[in-house]
C-alpha atoms as a PDB file:
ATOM      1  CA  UNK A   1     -14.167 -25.352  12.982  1.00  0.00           C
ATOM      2  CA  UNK A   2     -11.171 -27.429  11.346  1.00  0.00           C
ATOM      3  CA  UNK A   3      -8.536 -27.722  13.863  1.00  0.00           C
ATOM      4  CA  UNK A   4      -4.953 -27.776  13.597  1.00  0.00           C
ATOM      5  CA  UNK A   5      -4.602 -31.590  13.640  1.00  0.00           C
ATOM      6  CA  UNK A   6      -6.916 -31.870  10.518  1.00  0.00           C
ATOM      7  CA  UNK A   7      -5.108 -28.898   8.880  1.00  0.00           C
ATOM      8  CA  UNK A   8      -1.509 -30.179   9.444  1.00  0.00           C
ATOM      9  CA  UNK A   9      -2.916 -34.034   7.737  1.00  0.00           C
ATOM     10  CA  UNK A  10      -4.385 -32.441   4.804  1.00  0.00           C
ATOM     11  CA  UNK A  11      -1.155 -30.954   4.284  1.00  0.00           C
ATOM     12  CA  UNK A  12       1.067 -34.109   4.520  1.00  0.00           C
ATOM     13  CA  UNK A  13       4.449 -34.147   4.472  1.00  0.00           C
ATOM     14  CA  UNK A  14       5.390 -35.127   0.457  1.00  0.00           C
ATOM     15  CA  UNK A  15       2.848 -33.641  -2.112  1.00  0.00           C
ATOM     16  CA  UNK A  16       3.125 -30.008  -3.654  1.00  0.00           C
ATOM     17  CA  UNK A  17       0.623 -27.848  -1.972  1.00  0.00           C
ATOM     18  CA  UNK A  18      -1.049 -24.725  -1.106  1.00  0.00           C
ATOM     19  CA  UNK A  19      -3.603 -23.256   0.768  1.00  0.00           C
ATOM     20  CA  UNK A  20      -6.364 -20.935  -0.810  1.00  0.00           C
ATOM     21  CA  UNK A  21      -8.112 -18.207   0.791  1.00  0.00           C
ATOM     22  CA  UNK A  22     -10.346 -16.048  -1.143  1.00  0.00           C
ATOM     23  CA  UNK A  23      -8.824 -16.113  -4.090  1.00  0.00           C
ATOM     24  CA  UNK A  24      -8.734 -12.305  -4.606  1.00  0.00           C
ATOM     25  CA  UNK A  25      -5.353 -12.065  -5.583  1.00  0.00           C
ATOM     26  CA  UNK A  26      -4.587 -15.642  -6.363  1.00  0.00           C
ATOM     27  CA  UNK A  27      -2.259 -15.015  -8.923  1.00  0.00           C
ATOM     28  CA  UNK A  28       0.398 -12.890  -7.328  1.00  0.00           C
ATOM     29  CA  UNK A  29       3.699 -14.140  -7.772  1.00  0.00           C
ATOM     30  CA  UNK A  30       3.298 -16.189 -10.682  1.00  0.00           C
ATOM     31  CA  UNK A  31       1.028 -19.201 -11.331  1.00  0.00           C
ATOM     32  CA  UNK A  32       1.040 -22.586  -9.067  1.00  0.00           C
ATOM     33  CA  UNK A  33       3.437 -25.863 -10.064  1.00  0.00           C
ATOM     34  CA  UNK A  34       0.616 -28.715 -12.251  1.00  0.00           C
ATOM     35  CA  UNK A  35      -0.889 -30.688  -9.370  1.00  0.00           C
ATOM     36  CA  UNK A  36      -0.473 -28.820  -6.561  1.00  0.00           C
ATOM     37  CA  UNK A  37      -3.193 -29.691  -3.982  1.00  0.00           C
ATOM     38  CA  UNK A  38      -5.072 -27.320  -2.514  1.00  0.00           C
ATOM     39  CA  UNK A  39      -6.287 -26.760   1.269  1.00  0.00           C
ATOM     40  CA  UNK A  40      -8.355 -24.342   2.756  1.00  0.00           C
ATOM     41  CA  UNK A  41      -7.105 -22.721   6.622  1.00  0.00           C
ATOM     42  CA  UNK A  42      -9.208 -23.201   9.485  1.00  0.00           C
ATOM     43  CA  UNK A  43     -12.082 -20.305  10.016  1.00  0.00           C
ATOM     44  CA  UNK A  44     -13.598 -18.856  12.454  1.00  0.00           C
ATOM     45  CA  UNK A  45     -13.071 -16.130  15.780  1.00  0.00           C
ATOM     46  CA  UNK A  46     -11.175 -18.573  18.270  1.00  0.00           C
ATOM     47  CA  UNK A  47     -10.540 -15.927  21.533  1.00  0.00           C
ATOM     48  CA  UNK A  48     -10.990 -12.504  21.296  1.00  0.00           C
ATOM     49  CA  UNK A  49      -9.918 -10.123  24.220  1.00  0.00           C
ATOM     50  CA  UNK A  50     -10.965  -6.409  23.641  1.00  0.00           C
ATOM     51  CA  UNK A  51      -8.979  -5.249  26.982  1.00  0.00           C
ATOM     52  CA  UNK A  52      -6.150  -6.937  25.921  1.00  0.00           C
ATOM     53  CA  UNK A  53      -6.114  -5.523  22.139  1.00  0.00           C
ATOM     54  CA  UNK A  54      -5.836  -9.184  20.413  1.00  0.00           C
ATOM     55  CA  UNK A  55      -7.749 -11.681  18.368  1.00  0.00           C
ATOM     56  CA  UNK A  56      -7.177 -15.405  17.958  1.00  0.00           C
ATOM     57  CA  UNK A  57      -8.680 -16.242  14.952  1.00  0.00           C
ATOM     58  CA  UNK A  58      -8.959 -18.903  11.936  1.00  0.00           C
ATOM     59  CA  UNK A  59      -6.749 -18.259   8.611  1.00  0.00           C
ATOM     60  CA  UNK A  60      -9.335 -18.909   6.793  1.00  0.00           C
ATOM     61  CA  UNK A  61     -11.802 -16.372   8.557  1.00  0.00           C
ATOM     62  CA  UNK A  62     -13.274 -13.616   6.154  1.00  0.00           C
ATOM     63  CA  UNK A  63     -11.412 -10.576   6.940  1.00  0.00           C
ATOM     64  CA  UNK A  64     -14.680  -8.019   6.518  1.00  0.00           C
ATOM     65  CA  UNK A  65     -15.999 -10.626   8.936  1.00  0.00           C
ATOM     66  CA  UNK A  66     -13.833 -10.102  11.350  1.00  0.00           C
ATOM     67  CA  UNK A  67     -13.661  -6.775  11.004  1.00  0.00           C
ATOM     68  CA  UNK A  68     -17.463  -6.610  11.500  1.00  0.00           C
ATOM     69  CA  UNK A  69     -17.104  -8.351  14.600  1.00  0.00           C
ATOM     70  CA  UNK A  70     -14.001  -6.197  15.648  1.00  0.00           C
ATOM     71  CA  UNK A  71     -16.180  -3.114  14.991  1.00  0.00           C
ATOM     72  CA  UNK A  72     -19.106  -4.116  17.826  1.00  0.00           C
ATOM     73  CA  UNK A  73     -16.501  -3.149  20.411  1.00  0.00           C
ATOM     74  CA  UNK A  74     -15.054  -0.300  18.659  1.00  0.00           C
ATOM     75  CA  UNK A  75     -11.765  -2.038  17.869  1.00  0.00           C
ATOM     76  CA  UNK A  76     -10.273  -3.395  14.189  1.00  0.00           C
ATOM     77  CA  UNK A  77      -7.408  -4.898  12.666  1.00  0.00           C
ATOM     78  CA  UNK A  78      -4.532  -2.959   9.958  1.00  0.00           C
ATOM     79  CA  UNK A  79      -5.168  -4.773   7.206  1.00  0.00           C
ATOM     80  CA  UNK A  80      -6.926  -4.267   3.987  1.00  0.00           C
ATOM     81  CA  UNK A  81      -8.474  -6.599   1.093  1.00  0.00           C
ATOM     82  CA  UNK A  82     -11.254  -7.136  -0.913  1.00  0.00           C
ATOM     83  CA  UNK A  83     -14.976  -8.602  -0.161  1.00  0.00           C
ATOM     84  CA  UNK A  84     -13.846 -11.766  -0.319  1.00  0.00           C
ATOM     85  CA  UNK A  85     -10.275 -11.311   1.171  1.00  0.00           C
ATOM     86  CA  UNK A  86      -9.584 -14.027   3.950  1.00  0.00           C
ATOM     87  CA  UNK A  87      -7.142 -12.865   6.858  1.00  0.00           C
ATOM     88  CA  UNK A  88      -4.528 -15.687   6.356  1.00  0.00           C
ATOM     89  CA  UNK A  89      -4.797 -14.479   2.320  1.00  0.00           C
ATOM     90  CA  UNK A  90      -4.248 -10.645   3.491  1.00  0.00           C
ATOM     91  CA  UNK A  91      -1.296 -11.514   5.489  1.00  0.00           C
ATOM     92  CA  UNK A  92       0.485 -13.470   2.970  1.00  0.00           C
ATOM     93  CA  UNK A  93       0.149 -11.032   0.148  1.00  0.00           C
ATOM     94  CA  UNK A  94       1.110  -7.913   2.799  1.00  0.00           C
ATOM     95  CA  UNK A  95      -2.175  -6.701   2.386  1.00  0.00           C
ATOM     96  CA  UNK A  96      -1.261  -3.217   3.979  1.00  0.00           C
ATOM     97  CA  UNK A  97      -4.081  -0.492   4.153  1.00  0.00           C
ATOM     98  CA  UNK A  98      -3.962   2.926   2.824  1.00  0.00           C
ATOM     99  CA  UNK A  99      -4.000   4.523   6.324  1.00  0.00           C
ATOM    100  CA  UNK A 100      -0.974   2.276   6.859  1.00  0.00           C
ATOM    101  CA  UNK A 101       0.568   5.851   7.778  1.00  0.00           C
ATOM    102  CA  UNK A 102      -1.204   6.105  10.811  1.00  0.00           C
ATOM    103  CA  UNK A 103      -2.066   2.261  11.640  1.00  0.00           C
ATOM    104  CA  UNK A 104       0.735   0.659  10.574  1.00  0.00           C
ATOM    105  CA  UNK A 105       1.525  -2.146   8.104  1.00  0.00           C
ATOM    106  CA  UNK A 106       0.357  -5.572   7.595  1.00  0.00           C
ATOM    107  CA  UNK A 107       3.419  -6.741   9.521  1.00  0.00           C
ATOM    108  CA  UNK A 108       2.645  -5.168  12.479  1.00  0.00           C
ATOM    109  CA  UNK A 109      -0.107  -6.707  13.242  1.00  0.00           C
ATOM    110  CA  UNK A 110       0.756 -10.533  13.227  1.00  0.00           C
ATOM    111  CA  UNK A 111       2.052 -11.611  17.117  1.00  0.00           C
ATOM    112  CA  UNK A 112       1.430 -15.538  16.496  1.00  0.00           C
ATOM    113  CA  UNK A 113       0.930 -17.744  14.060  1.00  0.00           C
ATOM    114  CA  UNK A 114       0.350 -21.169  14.005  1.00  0.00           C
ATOM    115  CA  UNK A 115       1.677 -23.154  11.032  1.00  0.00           C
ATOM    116  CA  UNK A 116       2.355 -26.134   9.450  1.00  0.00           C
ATOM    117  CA  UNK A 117       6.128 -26.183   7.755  1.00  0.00           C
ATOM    118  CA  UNK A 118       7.301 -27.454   4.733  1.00  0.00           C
ATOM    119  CA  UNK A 119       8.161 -31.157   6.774  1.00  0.00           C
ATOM    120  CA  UNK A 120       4.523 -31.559   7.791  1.00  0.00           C
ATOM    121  CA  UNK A 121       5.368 -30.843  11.375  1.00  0.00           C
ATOM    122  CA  UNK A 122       3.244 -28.025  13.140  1.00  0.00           C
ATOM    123  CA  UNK A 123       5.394 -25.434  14.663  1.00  0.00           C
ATOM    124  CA  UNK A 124       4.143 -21.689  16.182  1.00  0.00           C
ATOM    125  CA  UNK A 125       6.317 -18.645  15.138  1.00  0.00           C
ATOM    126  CA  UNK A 126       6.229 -15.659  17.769  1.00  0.00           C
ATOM    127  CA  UNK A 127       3.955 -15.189  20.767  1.00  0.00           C
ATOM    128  CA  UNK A 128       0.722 -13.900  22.161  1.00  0.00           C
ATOM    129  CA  UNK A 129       1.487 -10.408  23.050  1.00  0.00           C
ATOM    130  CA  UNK A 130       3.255  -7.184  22.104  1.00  0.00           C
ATOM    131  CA  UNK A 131       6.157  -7.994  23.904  1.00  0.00           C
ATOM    132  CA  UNK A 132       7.298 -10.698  22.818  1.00  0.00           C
ATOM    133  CA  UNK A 133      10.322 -13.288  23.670  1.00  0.00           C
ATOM    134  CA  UNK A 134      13.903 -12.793  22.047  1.00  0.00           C
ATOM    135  CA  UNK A 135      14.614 -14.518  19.016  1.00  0.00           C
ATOM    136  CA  UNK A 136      14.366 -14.456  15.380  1.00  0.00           C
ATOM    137  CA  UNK A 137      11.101 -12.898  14.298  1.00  0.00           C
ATOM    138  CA  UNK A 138       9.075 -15.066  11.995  1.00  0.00           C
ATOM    139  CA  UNK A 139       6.371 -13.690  11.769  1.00  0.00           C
ATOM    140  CA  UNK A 140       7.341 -10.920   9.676  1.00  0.00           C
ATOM    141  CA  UNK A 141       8.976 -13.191   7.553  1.00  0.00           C
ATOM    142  CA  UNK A 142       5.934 -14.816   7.065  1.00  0.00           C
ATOM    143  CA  UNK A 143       4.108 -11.825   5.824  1.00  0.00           C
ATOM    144  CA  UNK A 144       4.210 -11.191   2.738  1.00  0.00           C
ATOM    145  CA  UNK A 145       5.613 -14.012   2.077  1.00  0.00           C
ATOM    146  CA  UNK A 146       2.646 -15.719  -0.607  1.00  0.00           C
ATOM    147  CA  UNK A 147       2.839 -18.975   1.547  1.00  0.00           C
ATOM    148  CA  UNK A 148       6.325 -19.903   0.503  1.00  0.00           C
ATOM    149  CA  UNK A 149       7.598 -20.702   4.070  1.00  0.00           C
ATOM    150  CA  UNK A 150       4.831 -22.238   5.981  1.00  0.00           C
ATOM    151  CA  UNK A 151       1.067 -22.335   5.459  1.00  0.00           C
ATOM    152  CA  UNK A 152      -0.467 -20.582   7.994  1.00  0.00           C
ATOM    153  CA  UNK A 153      -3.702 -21.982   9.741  1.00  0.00           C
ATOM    154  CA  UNK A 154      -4.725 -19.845  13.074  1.00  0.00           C
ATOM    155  CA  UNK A 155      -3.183 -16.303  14.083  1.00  0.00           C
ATOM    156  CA  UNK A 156      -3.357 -13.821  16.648  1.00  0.00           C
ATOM    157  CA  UNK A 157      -3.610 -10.227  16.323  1.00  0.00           C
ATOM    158  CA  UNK A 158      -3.105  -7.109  17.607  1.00  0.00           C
ATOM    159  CA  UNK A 159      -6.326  -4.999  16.938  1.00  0.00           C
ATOM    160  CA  UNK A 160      -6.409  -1.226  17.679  1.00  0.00           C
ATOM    161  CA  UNK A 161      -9.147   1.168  18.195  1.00  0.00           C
ATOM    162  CA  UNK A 162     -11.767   2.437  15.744  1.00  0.00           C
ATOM    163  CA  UNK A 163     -11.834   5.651  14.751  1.00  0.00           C
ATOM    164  CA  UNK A 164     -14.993   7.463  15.237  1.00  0.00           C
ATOM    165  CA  UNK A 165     -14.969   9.389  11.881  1.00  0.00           C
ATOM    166  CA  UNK A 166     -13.626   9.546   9.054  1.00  0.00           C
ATOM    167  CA  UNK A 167     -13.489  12.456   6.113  1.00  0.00           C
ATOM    168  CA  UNK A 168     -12.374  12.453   2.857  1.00  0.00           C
ATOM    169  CA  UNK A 169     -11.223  15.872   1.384  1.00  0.00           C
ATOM    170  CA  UNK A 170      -9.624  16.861  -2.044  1.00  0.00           C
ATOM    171  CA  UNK A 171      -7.758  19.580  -4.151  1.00  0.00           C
ATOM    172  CA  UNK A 172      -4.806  21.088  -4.828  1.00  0.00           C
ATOM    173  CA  UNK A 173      -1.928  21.362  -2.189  1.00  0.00           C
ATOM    174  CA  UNK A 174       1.227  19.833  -1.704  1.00  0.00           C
ATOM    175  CA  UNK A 175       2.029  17.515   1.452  1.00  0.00           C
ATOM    176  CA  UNK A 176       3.940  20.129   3.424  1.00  0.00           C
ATOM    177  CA  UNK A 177       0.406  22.243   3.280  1.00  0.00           C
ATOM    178  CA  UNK A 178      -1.230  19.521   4.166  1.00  0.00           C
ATOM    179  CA  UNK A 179       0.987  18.390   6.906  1.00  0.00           C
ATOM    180  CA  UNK A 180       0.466  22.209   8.371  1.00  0.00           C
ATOM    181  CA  UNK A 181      -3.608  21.494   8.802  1.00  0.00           C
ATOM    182  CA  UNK A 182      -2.902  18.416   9.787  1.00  0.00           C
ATOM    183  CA  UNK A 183      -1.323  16.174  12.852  1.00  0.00           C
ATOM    184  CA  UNK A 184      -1.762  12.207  11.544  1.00  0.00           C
ATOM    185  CA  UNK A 185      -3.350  12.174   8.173  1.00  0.00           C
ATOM    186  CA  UNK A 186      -4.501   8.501   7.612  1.00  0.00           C
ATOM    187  CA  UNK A 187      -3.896   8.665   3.719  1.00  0.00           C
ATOM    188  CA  UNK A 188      -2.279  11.271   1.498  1.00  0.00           C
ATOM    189  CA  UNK A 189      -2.666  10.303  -2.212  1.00  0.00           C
ATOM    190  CA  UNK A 190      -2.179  11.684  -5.231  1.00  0.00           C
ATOM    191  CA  UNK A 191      -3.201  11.310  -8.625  1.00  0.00           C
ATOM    192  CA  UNK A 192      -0.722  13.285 -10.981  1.00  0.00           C
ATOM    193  CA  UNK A 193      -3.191  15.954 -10.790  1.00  0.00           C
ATOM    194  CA  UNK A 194      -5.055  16.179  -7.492  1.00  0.00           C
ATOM    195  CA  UNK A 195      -4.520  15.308  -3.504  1.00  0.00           C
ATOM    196  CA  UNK A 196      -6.934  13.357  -1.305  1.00  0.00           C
ATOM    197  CA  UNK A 197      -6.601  13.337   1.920  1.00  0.00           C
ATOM    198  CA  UNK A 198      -8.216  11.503   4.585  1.00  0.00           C
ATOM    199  CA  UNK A 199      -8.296  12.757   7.910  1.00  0.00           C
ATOM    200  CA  UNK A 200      -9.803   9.897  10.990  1.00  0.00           C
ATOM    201  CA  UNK A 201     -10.222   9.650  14.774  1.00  0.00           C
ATOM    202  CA  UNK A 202     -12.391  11.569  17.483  1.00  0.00           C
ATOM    203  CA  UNK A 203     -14.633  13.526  15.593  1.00  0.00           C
ATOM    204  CA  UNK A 204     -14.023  16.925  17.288  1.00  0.00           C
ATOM    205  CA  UNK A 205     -10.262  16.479  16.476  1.00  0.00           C
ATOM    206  CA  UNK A 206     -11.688  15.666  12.762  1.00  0.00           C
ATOM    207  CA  UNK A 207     -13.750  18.511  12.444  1.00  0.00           C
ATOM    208  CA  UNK A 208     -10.817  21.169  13.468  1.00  0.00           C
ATOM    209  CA  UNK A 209      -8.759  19.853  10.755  1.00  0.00           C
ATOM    210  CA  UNK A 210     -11.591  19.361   8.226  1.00  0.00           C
ATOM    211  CA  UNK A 211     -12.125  23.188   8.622  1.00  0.00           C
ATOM    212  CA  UNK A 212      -8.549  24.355   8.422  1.00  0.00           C
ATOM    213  CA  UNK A 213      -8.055  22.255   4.867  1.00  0.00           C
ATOM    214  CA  UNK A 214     -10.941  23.704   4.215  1.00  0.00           C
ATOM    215  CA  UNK A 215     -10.260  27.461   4.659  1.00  0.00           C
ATOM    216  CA  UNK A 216      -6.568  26.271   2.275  1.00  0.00           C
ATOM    217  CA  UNK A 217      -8.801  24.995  -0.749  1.00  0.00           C
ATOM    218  CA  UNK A 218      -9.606  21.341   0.146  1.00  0.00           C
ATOM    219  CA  UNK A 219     -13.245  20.327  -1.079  1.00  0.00           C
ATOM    220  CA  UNK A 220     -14.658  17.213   1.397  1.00  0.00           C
ATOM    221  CA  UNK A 221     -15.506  14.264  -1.005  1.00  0.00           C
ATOM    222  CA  UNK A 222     -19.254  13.166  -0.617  1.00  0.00           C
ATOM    223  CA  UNK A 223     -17.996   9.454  -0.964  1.00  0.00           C
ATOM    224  CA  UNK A 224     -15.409   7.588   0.187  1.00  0.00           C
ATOM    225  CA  UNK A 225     -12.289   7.311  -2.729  1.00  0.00           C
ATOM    226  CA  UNK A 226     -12.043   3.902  -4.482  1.00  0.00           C
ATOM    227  CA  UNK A 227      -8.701   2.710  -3.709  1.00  0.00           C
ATOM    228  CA  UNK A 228      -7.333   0.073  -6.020  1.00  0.00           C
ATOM    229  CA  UNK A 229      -4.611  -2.584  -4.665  1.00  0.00           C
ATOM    230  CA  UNK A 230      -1.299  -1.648  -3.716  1.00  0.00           C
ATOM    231  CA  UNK A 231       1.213  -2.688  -6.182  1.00  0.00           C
ATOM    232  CA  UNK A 232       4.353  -3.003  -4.445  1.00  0.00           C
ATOM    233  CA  UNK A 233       7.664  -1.699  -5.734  1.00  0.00           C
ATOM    234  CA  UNK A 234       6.047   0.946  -7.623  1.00  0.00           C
ATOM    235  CA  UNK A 235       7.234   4.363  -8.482  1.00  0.00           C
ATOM    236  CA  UNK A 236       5.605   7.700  -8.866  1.00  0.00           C
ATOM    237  CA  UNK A 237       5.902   7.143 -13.140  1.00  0.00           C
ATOM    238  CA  UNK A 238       3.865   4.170 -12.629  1.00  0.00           C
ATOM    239  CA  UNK A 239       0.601   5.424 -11.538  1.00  0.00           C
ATOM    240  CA  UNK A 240      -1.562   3.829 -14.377  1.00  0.00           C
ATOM    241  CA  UNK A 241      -4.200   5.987 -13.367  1.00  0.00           C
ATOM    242  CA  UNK A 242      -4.084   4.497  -9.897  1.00  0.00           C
ATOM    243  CA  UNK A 243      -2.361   6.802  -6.558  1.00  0.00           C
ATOM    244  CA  UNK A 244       1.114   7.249  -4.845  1.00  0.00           C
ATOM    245  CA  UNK A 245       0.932   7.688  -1.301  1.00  0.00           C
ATOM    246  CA  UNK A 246       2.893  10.451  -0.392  1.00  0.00           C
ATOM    247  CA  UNK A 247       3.706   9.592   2.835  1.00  0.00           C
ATOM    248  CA  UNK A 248       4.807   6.084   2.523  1.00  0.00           C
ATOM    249  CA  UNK A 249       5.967   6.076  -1.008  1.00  0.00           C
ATOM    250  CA  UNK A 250       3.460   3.420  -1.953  1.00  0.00           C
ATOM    251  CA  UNK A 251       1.210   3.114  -5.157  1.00  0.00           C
ATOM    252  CA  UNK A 252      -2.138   2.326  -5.408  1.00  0.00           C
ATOM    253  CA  UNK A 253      -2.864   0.789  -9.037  1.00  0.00           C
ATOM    254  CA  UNK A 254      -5.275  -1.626 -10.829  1.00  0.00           C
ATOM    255  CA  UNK A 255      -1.667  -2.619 -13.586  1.00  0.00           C
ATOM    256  CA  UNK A 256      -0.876  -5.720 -11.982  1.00  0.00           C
ATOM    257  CA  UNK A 257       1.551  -6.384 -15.406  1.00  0.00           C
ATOM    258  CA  UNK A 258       4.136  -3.462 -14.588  1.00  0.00           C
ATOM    259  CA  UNK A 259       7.974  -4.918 -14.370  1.00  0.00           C
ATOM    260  CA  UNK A 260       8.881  -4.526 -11.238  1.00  0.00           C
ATOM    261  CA  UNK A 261      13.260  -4.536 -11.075  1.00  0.00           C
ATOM    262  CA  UNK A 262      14.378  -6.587  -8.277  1.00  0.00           C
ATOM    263  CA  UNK A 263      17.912  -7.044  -7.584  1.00  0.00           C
ATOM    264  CA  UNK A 264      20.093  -9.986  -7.562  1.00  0.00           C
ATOM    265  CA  UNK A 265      20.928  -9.623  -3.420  1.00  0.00           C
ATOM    266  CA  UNK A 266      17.243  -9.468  -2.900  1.00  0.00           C
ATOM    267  CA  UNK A 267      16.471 -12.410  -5.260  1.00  0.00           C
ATOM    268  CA  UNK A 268      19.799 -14.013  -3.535  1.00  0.00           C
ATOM    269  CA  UNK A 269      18.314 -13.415   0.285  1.00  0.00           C
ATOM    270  CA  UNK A 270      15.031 -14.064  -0.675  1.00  0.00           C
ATOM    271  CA  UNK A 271      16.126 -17.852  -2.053  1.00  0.00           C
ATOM    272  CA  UNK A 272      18.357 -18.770   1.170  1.00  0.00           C
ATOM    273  CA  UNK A 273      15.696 -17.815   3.138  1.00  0.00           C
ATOM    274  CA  UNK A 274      13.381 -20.146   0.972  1.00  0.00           C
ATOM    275  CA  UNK A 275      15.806 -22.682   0.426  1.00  0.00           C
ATOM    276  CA  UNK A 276      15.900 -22.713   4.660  1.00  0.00           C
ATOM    277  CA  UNK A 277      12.415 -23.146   5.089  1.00  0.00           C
ATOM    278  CA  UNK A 278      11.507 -25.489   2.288  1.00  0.00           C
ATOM    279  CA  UNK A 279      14.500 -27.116   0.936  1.00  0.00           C
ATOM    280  CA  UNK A 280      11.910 -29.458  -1.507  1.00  0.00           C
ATOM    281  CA  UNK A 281       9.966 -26.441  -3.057  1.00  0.00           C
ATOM    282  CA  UNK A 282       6.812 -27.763  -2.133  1.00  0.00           C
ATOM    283  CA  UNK A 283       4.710 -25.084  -0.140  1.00  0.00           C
ATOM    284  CA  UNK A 284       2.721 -23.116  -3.230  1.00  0.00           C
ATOM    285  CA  UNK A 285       5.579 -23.750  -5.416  1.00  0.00           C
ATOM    286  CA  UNK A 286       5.706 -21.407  -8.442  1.00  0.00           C
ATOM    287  CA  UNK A 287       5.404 -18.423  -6.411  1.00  0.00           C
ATOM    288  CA  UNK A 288       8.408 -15.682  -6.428  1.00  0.00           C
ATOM    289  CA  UNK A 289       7.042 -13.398  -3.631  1.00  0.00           C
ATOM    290  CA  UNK A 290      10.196 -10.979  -4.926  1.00  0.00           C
END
């Protein structure tokens, strides 16, 4: 496995750069300067303690990997991607899943992350468990943040437990039916048309609430729904034939052209806190993560 040393070298301390994951949603946030150079994060499971609930593990790492591995103990981590999604790629796109209702969001689950910063110096932004030290958080800066403010190489994670089961049901009722049959729904999409909802965890608790959507008109789906990415800053006009989460607000769409309006305070925060970080523009420079 690369380590940290090698990592922080190929990154230097002068030349434009960027680090590439998977590549699944390498365009986000607008295309790279000319003659940026391109790393790739460190991979691999580093320390991995079920009873404590975390995972030390490589940037680079595949995140269905990990997840596999995650799953042999019964345990996972809350975020999403594709196939080839890596976890330091997930992260820095606030790859969130669609049961982010119940598991939380991306930014939840980063406690540490080791980086390298926009002077070539390696520098570790927040700590190795839940309860962390005072202090500014960084890591949830960091998320989401498309690489902008320091390339990540090795994180830790919080993990939670697996559900056991998981059901997918569909049909015609609004949320506050729903939320009636229902104590934690994992997702709660809709289409302009019809709800899905999927219902997880012990699989007595499961079955209860499968039958009482059930007996109020839901049909369970005989295959899991095909979500497509979350486009952030959505709204419910926007579907493009994709889903708005009604519990988080959230859409789910393939249109990755739709204008999203951001305003000038945003754009102004969002450029300080760049401007901070990497006052030369050279970490994956290009990218607007706004």
């Amino acid at each position: 496995m690369k380590s940290m040393e090698e990592f922080r070298e190929e990154i230097g301390d002068t030349s434009f750069v960027s680090v590439r994951g998977g590549g699944t949603r390498w365009n986000l946030g607008g295309p790279l300067r000319e003659g940026t150079i391109i790393v790739e994060a460190p991979k691999g499971v580093i320390n991995y303690k079920p009873e404590e609930m975390i995972v030390r593990v490589g940037a680079g790492t595949k995140l269905s990997t990990l997840q596999d591995d995650l799953s042999e103990l019964k345990q996972e981590v809350a975020l999403a991607g594709f196939s080839e999604s890596t976890v330091g790629g997930s992260l820095a796109v606030g790859s969130s899943s669609h049961r982010r209702a119940r598991i939380g969001a991306a930014c939840d689950v980063l406690l540490q992350a080791d980086c390298v910063g926009a002077d070539g110096k390696q520098f570790v932004a927040g700590g190795p468990t839940v309860k962390n030290v005072t202090g500014y958080d960084i890591c949830r800066l960091l998320v989401s943040s498309l690489g902008t403010l320091a390339l990540i190489g090795v994180v830790t994670l919080r993990t939670r437990p697996k559900p056991e089961i998981g059901v997918w049901l569909k049909g015609e009722l609004d949320f506050g039916e729903i939320a009636n049959c229902c104590y934690r729904p994992a997702s709660v999409l809709y289409d302009g048309s019809k709800t899905f909802v999927f219902i997880e965890g012990y699989e007595a608790d499961v079955e209860k609430e499968r039958v009482f959507l059930e007996k109020v008109g839901m049909t369970v789906m005989d295959r899991a729904l095909e979500i497509p990415p979350l486009q952030k800053g959505e709204t419910k006009k926007d579907l493009n034939g994709g889903f708005l989460d009604l519990q988080t607000g959230d859409v789910y769409s393939n249109d990755a052209n739709s204008n999203i309006e951001v305003s000038e305070e945003v754009q102004r925060l969002s450029n300080r806190i760049k401007q901070n970080f990497d006052p030369t523009g050279r970490l994956n420079p290009g990218r607007k993560p706004h």
